[in-house]
Structure formats: structure tokens, C-alpha cells
Protein backbone atom coordinates (compact mmCIF):
# COMPACT_ATOMS: atom_id res chain seq x y z
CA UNK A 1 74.04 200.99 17.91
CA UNK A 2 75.81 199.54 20.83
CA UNK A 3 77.20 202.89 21.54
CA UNK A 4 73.90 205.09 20.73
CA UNK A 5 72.26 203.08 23.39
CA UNK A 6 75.13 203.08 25.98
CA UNK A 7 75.71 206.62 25.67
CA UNK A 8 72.49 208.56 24.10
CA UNK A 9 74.22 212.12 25.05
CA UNK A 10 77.49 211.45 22.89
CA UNK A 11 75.71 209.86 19.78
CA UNK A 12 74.75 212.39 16.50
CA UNK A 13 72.67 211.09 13.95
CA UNK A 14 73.25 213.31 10.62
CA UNK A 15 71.25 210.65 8.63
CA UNK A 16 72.50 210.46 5.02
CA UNK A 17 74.41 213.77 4.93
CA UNK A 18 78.10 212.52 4.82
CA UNK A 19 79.69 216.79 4.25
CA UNK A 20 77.43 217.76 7.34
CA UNK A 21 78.80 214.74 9.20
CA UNK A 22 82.61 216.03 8.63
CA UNK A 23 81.76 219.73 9.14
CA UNK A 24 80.10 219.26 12.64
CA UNK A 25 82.48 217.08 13.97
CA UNK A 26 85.14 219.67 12.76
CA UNK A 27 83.48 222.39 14.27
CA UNK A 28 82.64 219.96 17.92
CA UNK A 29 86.68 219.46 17.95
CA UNK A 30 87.10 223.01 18.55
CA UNK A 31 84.87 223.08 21.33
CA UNK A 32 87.20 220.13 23.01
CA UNK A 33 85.90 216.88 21.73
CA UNK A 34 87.27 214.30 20.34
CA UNK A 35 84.30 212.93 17.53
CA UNK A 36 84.71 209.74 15.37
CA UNK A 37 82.47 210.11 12.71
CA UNK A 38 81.23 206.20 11.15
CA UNK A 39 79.97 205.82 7.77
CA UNK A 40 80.49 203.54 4.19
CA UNK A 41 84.44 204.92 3.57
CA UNK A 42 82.77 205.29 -0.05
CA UNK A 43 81.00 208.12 1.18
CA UNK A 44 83.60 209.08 3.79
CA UNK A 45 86.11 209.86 2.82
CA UNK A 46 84.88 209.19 -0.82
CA UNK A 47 81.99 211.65 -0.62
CA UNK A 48 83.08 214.53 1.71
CA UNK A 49 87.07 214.75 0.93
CA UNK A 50 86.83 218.48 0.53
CA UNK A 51 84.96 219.41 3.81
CA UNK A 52 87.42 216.74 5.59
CA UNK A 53 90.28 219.03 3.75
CA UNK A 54 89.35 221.91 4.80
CA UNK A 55 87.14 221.92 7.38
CA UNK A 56 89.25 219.12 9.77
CA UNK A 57 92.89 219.04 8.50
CA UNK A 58 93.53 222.95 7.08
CA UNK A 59 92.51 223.41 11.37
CA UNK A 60 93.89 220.41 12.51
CA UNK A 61 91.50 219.51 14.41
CA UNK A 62 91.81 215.45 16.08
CA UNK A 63 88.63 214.25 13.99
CA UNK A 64 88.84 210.03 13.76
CA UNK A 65 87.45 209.07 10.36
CA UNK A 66 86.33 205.39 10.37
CA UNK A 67 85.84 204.74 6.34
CA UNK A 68 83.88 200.86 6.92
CA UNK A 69 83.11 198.62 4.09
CA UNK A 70 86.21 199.29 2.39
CA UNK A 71 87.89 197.77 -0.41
CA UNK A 72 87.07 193.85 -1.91
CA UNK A 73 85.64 192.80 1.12
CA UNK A 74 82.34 194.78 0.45
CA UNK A 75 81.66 192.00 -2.30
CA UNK A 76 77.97 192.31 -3.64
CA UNK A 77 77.48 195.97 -2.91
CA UNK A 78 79.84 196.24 -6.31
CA UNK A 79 81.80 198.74 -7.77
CA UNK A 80 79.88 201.83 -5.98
CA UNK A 81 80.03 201.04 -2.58
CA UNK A 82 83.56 199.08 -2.69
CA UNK A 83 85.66 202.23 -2.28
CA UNK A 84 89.48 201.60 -3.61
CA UNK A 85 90.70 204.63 -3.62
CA UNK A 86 90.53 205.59 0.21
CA UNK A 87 93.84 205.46 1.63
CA UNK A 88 95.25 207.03 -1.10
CA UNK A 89 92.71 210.18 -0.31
CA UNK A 90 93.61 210.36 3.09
CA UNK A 91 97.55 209.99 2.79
CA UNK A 92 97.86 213.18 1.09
CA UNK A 93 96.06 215.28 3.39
CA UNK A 94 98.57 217.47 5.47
CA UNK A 95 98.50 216.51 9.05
CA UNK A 96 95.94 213.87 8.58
CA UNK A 97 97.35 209.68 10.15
CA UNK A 98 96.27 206.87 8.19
CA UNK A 99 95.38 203.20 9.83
CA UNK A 100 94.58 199.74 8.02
CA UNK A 101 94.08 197.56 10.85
CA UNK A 102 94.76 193.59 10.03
CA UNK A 103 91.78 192.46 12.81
CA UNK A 104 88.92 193.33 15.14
CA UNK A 105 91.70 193.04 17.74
CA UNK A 106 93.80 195.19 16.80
CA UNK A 107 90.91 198.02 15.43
CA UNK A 108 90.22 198.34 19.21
CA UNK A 109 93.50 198.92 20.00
CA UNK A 110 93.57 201.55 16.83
CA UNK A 111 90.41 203.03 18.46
CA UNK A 112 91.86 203.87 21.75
CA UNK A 113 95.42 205.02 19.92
CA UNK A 114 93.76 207.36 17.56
CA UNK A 115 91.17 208.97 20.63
CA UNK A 116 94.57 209.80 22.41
CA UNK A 117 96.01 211.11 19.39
CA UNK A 118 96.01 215.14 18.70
CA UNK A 119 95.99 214.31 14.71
CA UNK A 120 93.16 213.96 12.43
CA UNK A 121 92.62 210.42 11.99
CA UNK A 122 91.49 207.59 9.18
CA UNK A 123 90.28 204.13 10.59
CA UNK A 124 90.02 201.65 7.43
CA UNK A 125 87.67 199.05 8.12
CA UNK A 126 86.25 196.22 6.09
CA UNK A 127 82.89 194.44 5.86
CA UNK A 128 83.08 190.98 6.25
CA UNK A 129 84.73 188.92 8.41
CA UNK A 130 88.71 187.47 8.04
CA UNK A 131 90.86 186.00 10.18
CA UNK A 132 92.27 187.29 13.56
CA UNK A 133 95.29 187.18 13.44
CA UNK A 134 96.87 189.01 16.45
CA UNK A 135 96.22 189.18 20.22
CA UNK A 136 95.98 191.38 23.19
CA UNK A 137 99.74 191.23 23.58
CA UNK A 138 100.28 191.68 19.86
CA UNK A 139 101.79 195.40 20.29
CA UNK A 140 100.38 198.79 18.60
CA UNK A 141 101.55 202.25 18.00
CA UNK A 142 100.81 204.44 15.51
CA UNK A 143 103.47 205.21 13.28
CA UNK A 144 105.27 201.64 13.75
CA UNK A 145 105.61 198.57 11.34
CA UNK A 146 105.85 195.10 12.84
CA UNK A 147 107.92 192.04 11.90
CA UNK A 148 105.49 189.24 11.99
CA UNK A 149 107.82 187.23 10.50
CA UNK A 150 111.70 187.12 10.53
CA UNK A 151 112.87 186.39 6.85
CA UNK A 152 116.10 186.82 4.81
CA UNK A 153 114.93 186.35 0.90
CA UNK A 154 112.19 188.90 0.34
CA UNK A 155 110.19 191.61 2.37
CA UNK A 156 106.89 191.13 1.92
CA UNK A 157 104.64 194.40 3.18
CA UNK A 158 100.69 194.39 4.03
CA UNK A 159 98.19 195.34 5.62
CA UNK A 160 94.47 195.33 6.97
CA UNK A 161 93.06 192.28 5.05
CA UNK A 162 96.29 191.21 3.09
CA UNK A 163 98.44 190.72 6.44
CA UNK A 164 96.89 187.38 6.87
CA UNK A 165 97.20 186.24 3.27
CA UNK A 166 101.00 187.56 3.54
CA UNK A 167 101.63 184.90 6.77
CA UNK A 168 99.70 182.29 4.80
CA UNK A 169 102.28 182.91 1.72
CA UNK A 170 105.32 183.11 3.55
CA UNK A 171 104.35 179.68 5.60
CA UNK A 172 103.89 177.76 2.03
CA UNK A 173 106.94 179.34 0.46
CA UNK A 174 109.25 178.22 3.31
CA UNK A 175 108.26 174.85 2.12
CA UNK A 176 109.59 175.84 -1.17
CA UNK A 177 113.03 177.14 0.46
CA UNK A 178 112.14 180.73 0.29
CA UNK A 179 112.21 181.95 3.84
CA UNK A 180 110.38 185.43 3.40
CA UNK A 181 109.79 188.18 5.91
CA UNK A 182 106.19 189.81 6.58
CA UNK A 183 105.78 192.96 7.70
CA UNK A 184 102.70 194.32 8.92
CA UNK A 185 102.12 197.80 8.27
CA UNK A 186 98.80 199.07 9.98
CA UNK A 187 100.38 202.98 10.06
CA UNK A 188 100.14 203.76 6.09
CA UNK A 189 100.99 207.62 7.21
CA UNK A 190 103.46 208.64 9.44
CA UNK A 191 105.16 205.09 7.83
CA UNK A 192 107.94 203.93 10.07
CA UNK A 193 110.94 204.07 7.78
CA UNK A 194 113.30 202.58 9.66
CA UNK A 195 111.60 199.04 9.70
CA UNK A 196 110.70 198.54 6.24
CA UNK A 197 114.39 199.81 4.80
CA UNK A 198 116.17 197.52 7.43
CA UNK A 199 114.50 195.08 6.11
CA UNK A 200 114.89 196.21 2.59
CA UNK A 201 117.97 196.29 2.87
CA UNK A 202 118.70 192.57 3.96
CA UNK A 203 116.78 190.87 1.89
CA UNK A 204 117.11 192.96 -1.29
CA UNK A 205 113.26 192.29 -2.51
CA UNK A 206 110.04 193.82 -1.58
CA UNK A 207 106.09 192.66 -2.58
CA UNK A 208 103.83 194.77 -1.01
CA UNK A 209 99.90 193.62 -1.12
CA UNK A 210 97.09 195.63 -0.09
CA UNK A 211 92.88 195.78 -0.60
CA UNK A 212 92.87 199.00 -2.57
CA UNK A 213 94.64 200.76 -5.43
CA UNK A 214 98.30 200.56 -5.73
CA UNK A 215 98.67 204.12 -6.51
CA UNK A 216 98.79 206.36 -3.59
CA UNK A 217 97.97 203.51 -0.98
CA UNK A 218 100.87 201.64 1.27
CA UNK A 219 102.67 200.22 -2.35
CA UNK A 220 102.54 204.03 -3.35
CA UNK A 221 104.46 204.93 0.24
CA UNK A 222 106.57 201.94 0.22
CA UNK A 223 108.22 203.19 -3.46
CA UNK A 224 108.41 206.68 -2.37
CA UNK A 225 110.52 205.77 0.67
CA UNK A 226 112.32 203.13 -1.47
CA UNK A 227 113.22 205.29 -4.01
CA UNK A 228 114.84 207.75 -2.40
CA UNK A 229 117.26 205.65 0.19
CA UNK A 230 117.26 202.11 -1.61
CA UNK A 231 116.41 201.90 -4.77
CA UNK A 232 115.72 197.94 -5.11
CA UNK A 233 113.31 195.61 -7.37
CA UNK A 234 109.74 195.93 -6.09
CA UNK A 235 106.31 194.38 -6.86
CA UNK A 236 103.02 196.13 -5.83
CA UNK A 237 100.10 193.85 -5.50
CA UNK A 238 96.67 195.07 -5.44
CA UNK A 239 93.46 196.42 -7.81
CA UNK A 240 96.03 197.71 -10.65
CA UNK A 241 93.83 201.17 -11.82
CA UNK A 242 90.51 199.04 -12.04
CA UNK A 243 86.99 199.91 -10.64
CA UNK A 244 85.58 196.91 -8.44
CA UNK A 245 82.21 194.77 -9.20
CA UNK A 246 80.10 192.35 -7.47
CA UNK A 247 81.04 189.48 -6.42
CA UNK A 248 81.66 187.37 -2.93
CA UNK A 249 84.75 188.32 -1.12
CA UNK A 250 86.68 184.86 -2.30
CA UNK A 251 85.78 185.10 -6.10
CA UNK A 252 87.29 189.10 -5.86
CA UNK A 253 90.47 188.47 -4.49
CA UNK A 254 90.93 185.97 -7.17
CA UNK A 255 90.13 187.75 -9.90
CA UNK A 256 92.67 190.98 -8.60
CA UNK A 257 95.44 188.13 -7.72
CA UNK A 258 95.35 189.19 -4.11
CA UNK A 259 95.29 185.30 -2.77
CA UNK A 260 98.43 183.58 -1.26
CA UNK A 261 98.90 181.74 -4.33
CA UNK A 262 99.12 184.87 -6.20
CA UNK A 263 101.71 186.43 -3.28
CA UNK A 264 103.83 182.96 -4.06
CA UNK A 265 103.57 183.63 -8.15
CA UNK A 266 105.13 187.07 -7.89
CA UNK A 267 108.05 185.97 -4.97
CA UNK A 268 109.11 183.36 -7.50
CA UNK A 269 109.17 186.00 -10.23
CA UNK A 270 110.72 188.54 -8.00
CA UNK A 271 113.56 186.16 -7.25
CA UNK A 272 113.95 184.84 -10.85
């Protein structure tokens, strides 16, 4: 709204008509612009996958996707509207980047990264609010993984919503004489390599935890690249091939064991 009214000449309104919305932002890029289309990432990219397929990436043309009210956080809307499933979608498009920011702070910065980009892009937001967790001189580039916390006993890998819970985890179990290393991985696709199997490799044990399905999404990229260079144990948290339901935000983490207490549980299993 804020932008409709700021800049009325910029601003399309395709109503409920989430194929159109893809195809005439395709078909703006290759007239020069640079569009972000906005809608429920249930209904894009959930919706219009094919026209983003073909219409945005087959040209690659620099289209920014912003998928909002993803994953848990869309509590009441239920099962429907609480779309799982995205980042997976979007990974395996050819040319297409992938971003799960971990705060409002650091979607701006993903904003202003993705508009300079030449790709086709995917913003994954959430609904409700969560914690902020970096600042203005947190740093961002597409394609890199940060160390949010130096650890030498297990990797621990998330992202958007989960990088938060990760920190809270890793705080408790240094209490318990576990001193585990976050990384935050906003950039599901191009994944920076390099950080996560440095790490990998000096600490031996990896938990990644994400707001979606663990097939396809960052757990999905974190085994591929793990099983081809370092083939080491591994736990995947997240919605484990399950549709969501209603619910508040709290009460649906809990239930799909994506809490810090449920981070600590599978550390202590990992380890033995």
C-alpha cells in the first residue's frame, strides 16, 4: 500500500490472477524493468510455478518473487494458505536465486540485493512477527552463509524463522558443555559451499532446521552438498512430508519439533 501510494505509476494491480501476475511481469522485464511481483507464496509460487518456469526463468528474465505468508508462521489460515513446499519449487528452477531472510532487517537488505541482481529471484517471507535478530551492520550477499556463532561440536544450519531458534539452542546447550556453531543461511540457491563444509568439516555434525519441508528446501541442499564432498551424520529438522493445519504460530512449531528444545533433543542424539 505504502508503495501504491508513493509511487501510483510503478504499482499493477492484477487482482486475484496469480499466472497473469507472473506472465506480465515476465513480459515488463523484457522491456527493461525490474518488477517484484507480491502475493500469498501459496499462490506464488504455489499457484503459478509453470508460467514462473517458463515464462521468467526459460528467458531469464530478473523477475523478484516475494512468496509472503509462508510456512508455520501463517498459523490460522491452515493447511491451504501455509505453503511448505515453496523453496523447494523455486530451487529447482534453472537460473532462478532463492532467499529466506531471518528478519525485517535483513529482507530490506534482500530487497535492494535481489533489484541489483540480473537473476530471477524468490523472497520468502513470513506472516507474523519473530524476533530481529540482526542489524544494519549485520552483512548480506547473496550467495553467502554467515557464522553467527563460532562452535566446535556440531554445525547447526537455518534459516528465515529458525535462525533465531538456532542462537536460542546453541546459547542453552553451551550451558550443557556443547559449544555448537550456527550458521545462517539466507541464500538457499546459489548455497555458499565453502562455509557450510568448513564447518562440516570441524565439527563433524550437522542439524539443519527450517519452516518448510525437508525435502528439496535448505536440509535437501545441505545433503546434496554433503554427500558428495563429506559424507558425515546429519539431522534435518522441519515439517517431515506433512500438510500444515490451524493453529497459532507457538502451538505449530511445537507440534513439528521446530522449538529450541527440540534443536537441543536432536544435538544430544546427534552426539550420542
Amino acid at each position: 500500500d505504502g508503495f501504491a501510494e508513493m509511487f501510483p505509476d510503478r504499482f499493477v494491480e492484477v487482482g486475484i490472477a496469480e499466472q497473469n501476475l507472473v506472465t506480465v511481469a515476465s513480459g515488463m522485464a523484457a522491456m527493461g524493468k525490474i518488477p517484484f511481483t507480491a502475493s500469498y507464496a501459496a499462490f506464488s509460487p504455489g499457484r503459478n510455478w509453470e508460467q514462473i518456469r517458463t515464462t521468467i526463468c526459460l528467458n531469464n528474465q530478473p523477475v523478484k518473487i516475494v512468496g509472503a505468508h509462508a510456512g508455520l508462521y501463517t498459523g490460522p489460515d491452515g493447511a491451504t494458505h501455509q505453503i511448505l513446499e515453496d523453496v523447494a519449487l523455486m530451487r529447482v528452477l534453472p537460473n532462478m536465486v532463492v532467499i529466506v531472510p531471518s528478519d525485517s532487517v535483513e529482507t530490506e537488505k534482500a530487497t535492494v540485493a535481489l533489484a541489483q541482481d540480473p537473476r530471477p529471484g524468490y523472497l520468502r517471507l513470513a506472516r507474523d512477527a519473530f524476533p530481529v535478530i540482526t542489524t544494519s551492520q549485520t552483512p548480506f550477499e547473496i550467495g553467502r552463509a554467515y557464522v553467527f556463532s563460532p562452535g566446535l561440536d556440531v554445525t547447526i544450519i537455518a534459516n528465515g524463522t529458525m535462525t533465531s531458534v538456532a542462537m536460542e539452542a546453541a546459547e542453552k546447550l553451551f550451558h550443557d558443555g556443547i559449544d555448537a556453531e550456527v550458521i545462517h543461511c539466507p541464500t538457499v540457491k546459489p548455497l555458499d559451499s565453502a562455509t557450510i563444509l568448513t564447518s562440516a568439516r570441524k565439527t563433524k555434525h550437522v542439524i539443519t532446521i527450517e519452516e518448510g519441508q525437508i525435502n528439496g528446501g535448505l536440509g535437501g541442499a545441505v545433503c546434496e552438498l554433503l554427500s558428495e564432498n563429506l559424507p558425515i551424520p546429519v539431522i534435518r529438522m522441519g515439517v517431515k512430508d506433512q500438510f500444515g493445519q490451524s493453529g497459532t504460530p507457538e502451538e505449530l512449531l511445537e507440534h513439528y519439533g521446530l522449538t529450541s528444545k527440540h534443536v537441543i533433543l536432536n544435538v544430544h542424539h546427534l552426539l550420542g
